[in-house]
PDB file of N, CA and C in Angstrom:
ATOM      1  N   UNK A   1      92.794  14.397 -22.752  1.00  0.00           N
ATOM      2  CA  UNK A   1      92.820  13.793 -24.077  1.00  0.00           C
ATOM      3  C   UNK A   1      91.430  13.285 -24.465  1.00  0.00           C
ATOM      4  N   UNK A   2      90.783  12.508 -23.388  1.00  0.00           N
ATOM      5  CA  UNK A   2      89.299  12.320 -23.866  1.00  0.00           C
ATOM      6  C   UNK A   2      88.808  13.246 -24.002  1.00  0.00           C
ATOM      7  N   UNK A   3      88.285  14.249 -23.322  1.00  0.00           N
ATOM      8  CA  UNK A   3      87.852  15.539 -23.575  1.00  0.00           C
ATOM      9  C   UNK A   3      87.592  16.128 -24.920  1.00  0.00           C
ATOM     10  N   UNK A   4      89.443  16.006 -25.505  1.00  0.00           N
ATOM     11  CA  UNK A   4      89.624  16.336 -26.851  1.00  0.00           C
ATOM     12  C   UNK A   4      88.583  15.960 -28.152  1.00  0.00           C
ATOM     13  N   UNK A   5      88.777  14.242 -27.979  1.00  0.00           N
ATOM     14  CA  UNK A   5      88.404  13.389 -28.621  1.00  0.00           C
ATOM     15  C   UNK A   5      86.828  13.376 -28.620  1.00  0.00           C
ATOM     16  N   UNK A   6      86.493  13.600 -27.648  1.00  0.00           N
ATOM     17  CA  UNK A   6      84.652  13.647 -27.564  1.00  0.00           C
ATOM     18  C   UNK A   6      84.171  15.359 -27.894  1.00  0.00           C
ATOM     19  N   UNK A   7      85.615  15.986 -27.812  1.00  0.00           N
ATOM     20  CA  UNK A   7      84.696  17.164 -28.612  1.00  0.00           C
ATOM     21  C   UNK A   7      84.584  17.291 -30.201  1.00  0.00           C
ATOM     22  N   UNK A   8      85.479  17.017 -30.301  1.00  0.00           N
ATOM     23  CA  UNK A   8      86.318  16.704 -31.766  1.00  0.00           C
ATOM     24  C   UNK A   8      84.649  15.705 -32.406  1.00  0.00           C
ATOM     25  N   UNK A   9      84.426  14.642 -31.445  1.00  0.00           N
ATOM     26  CA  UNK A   9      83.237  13.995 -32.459  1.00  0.00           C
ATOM     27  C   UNK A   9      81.898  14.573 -32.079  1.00  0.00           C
ATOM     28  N   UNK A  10      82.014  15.154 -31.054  1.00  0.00           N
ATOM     29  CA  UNK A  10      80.371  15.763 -31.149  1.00  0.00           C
ATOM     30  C   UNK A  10      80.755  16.752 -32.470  1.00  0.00           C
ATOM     31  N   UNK A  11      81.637  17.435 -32.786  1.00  0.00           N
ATOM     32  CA  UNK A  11      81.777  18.496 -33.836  1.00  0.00           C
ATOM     33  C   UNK A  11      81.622  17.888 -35.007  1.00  0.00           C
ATOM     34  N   UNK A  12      81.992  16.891 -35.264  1.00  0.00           N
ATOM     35  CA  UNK A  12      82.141  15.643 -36.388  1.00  0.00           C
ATOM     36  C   UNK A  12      80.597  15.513 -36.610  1.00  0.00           C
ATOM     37  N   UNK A  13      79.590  15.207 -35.703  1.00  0.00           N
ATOM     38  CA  UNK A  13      78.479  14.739 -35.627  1.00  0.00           C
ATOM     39  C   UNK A  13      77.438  15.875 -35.719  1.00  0.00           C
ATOM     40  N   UNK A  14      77.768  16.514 -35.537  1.00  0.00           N
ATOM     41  CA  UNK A  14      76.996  18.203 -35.808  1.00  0.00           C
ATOM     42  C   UNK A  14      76.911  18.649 -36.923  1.00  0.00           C
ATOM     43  N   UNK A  15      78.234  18.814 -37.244  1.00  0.00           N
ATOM     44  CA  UNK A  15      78.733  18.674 -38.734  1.00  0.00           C
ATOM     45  C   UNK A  15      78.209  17.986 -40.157  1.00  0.00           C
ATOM     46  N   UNK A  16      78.441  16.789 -39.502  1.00  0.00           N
ATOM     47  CA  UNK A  16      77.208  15.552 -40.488  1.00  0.00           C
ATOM     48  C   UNK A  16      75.644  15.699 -40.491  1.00  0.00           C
ATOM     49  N   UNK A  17      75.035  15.960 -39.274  1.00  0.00           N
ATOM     50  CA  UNK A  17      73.920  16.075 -39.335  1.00  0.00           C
ATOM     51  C   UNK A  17      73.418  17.015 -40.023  1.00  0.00           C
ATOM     52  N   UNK A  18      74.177  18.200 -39.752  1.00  0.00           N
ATOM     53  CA  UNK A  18      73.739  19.490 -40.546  1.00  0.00           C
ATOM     54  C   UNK A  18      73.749  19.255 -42.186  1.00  0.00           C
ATOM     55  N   UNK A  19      74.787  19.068 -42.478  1.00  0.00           N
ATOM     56  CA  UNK A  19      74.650  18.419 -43.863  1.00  0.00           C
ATOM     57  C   UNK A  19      74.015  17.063 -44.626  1.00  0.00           C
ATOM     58  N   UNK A  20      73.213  16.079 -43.840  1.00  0.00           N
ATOM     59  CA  UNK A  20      72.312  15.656 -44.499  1.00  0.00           C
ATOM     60  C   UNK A  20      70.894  16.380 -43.815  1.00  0.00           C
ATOM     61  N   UNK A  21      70.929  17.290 -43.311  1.00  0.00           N
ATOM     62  CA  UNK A  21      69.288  17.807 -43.304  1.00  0.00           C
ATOM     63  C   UNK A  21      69.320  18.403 -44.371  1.00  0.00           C
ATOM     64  N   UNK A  22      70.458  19.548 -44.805  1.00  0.00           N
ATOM     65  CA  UNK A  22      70.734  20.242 -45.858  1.00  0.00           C
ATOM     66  C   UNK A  22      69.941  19.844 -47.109  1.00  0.00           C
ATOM     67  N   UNK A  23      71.069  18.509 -47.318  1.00  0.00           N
ATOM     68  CA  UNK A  23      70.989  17.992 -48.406  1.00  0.00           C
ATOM     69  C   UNK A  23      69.184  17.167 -48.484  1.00  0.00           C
ATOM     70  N   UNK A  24      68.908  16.852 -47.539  1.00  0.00           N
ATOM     71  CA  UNK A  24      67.149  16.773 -47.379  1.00  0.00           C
ATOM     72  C   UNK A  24      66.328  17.699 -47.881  1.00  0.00           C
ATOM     73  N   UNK A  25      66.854  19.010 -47.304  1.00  0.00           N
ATOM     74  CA  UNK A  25      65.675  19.907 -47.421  1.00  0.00           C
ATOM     75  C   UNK A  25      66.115  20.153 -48.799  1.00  0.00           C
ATOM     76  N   UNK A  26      67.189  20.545 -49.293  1.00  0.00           N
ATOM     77  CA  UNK A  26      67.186  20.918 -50.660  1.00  0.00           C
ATOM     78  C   UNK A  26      66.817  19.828 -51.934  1.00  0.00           C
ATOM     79  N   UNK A  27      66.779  18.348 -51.658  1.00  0.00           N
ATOM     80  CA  UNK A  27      66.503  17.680 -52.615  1.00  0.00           C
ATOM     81  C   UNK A  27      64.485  17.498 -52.711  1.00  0.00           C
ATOM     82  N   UNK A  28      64.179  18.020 -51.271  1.00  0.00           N
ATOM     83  CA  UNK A  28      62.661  17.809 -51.080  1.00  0.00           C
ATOM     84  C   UNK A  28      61.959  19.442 -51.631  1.00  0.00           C
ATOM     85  N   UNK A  29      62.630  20.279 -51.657  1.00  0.00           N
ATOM     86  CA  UNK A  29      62.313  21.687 -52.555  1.00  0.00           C
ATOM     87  C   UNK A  29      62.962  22.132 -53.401  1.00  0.00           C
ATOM     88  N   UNK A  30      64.208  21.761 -54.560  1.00  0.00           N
ATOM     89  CA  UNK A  30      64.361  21.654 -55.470  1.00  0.00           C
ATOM     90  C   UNK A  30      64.686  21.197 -56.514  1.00  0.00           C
ATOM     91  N   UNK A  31      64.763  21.710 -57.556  1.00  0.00           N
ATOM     92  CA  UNK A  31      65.211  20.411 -58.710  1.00  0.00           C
ATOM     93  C   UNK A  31      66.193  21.140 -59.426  1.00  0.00           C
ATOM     94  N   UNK A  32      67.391  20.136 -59.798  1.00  0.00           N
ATOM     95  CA  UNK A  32      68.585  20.763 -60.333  1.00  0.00           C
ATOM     96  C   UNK A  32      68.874  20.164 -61.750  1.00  0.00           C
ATOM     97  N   UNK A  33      68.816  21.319 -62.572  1.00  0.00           N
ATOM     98  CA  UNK A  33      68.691  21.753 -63.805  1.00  0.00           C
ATOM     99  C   UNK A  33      70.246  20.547 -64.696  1.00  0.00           C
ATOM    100  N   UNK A  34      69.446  20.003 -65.489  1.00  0.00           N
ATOM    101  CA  UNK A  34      70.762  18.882 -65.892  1.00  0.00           C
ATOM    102  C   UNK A  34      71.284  19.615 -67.114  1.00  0.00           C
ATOM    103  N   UNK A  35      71.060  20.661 -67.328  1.00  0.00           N
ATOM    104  CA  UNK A  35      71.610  21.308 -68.306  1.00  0.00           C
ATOM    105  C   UNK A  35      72.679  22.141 -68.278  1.00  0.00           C
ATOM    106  N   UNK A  36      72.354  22.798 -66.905  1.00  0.00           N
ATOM    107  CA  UNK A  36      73.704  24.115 -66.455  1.00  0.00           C
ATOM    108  C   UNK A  36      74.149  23.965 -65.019  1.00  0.00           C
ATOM    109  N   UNK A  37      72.876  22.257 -63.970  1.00  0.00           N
ATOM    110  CA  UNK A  37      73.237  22.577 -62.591  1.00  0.00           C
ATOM    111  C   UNK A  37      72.412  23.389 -61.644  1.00  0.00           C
ATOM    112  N   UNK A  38      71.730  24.754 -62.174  1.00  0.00           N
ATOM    113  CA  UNK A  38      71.177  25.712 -61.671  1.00  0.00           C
ATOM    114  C   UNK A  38      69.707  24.658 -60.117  1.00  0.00           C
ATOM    115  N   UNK A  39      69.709  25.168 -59.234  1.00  0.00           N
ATOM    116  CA  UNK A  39      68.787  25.146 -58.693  1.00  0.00           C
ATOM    117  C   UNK A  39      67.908  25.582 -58.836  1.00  0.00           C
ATOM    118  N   UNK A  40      66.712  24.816 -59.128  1.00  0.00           N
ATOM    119  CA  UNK A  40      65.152  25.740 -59.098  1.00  0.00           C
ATOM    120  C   UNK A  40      64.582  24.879 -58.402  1.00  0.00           C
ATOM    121  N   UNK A  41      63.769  26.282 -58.004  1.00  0.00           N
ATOM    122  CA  UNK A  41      62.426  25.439 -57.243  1.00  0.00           C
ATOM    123  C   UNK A  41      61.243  24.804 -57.866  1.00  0.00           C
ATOM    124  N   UNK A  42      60.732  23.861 -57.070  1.00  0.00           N
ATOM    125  CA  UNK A  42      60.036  22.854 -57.583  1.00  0.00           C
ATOM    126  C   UNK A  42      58.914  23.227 -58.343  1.00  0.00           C
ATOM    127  N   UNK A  43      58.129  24.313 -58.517  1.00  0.00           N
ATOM    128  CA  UNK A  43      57.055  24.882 -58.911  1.00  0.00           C
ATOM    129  C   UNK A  43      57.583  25.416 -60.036  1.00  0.00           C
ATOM    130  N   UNK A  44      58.690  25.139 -60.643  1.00  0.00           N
ATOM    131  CA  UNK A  44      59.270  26.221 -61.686  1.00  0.00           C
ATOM    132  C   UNK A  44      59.033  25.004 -62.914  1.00  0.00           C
ATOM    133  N   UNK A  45      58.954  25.255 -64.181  1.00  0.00           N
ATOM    134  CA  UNK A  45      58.885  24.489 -65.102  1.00  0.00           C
ATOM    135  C   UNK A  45      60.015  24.607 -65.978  1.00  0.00           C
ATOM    136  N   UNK A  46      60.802  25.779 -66.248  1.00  0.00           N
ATOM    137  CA  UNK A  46      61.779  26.081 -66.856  1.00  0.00           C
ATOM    138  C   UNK A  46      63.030  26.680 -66.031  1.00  0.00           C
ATOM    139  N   UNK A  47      64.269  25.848 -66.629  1.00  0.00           N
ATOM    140  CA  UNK A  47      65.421  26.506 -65.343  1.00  0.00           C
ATOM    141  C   UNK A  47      65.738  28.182 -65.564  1.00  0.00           C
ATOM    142  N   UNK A  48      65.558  28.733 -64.590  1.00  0.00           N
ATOM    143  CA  UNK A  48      65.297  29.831 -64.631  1.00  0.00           C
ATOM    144  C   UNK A  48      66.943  30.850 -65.075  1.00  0.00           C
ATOM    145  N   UNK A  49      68.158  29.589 -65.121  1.00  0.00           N
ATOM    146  CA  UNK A  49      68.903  30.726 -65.562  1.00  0.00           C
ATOM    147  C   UNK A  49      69.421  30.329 -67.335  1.00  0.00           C
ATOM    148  N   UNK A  50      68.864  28.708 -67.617  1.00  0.00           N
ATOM    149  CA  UNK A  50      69.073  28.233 -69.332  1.00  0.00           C
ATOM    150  C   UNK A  50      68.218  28.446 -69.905  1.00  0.00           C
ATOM    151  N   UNK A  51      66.595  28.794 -69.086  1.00  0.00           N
ATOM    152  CA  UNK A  51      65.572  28.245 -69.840  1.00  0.00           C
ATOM    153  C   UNK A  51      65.128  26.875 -70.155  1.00  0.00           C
ATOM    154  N   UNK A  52      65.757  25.620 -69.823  1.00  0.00           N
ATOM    155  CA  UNK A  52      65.741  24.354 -70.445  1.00  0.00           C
ATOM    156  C   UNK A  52      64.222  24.305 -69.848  1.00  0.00           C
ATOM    157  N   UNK A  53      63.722  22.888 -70.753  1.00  0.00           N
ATOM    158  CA  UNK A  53      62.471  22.432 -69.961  1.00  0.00           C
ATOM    159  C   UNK A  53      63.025  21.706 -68.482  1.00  0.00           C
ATOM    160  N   UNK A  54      62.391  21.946 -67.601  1.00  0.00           N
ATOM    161  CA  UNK A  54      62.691  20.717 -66.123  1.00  0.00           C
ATOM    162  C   UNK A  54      61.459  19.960 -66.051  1.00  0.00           C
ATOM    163  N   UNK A  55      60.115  20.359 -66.316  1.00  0.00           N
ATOM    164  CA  UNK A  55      59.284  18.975 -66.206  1.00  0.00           C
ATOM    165  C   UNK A  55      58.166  19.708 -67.030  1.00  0.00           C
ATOM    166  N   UNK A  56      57.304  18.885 -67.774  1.00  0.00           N
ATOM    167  CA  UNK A  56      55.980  18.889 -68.506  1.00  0.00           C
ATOM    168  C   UNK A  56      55.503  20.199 -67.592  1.00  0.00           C
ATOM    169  N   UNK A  57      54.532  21.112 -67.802  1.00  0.00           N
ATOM    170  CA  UNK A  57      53.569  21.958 -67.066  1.00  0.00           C
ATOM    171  C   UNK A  57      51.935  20.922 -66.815  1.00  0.00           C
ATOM    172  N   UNK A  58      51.409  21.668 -65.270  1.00  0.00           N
ATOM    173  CA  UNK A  58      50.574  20.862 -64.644  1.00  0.00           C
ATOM    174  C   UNK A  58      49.166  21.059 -66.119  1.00  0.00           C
ATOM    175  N   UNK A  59      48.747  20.005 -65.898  1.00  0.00           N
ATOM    176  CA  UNK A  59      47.086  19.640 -66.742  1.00  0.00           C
ATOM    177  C   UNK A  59      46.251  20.872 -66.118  1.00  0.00           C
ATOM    178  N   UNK A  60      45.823  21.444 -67.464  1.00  0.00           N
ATOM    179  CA  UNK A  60      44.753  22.788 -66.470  1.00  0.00           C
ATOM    180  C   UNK A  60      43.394  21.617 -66.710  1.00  0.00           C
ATOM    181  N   UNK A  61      42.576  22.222 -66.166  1.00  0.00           N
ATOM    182  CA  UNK A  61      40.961  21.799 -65.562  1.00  0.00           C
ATOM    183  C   UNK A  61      40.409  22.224 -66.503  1.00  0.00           C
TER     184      UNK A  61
END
C-alpha cells in the first residue's frame, strides 16, 4: 500500500513539475494575443493569425 501511495505522488510531482516549467518556458517566449488567444512569439509585433497589434515595433537607430 505504501508503495502505491509513493508512486502515485512521485507521479503527482512529475506531473506538476512538468507543467510549471511548461508554463515558464512558454510565458518567458511568448505572448498571447488578447484578441483571438493565438500564441506568438516574442519577436513578433502583430498576432500572426488576427493581425492585431501585440506591442509598439523596436526604435530603429
Amino acid at each position: 500500500m505504501k508503495d502505491t501511495l509513493l508512486s502515485i505522488g512521485v507521479l503527482v510531482g512529475i506531473l506538476v513539475a512538468s507543467a510549471l516549467i511548461t508554463n515558464w518556458f512558454a510565458s518567458a517566449m511568448y505572448i498571447r494575443c488578447k484578441g483571438c488567444g493565438t500564441l506568438n512569439a516574442k519577436r513578433r509585433v502583430q498576432c500572426r493569425a488576427c493581425q492585431q497589434v501585440l506591442r509598439s515595433p523596436p526604435a530603429e537607430d
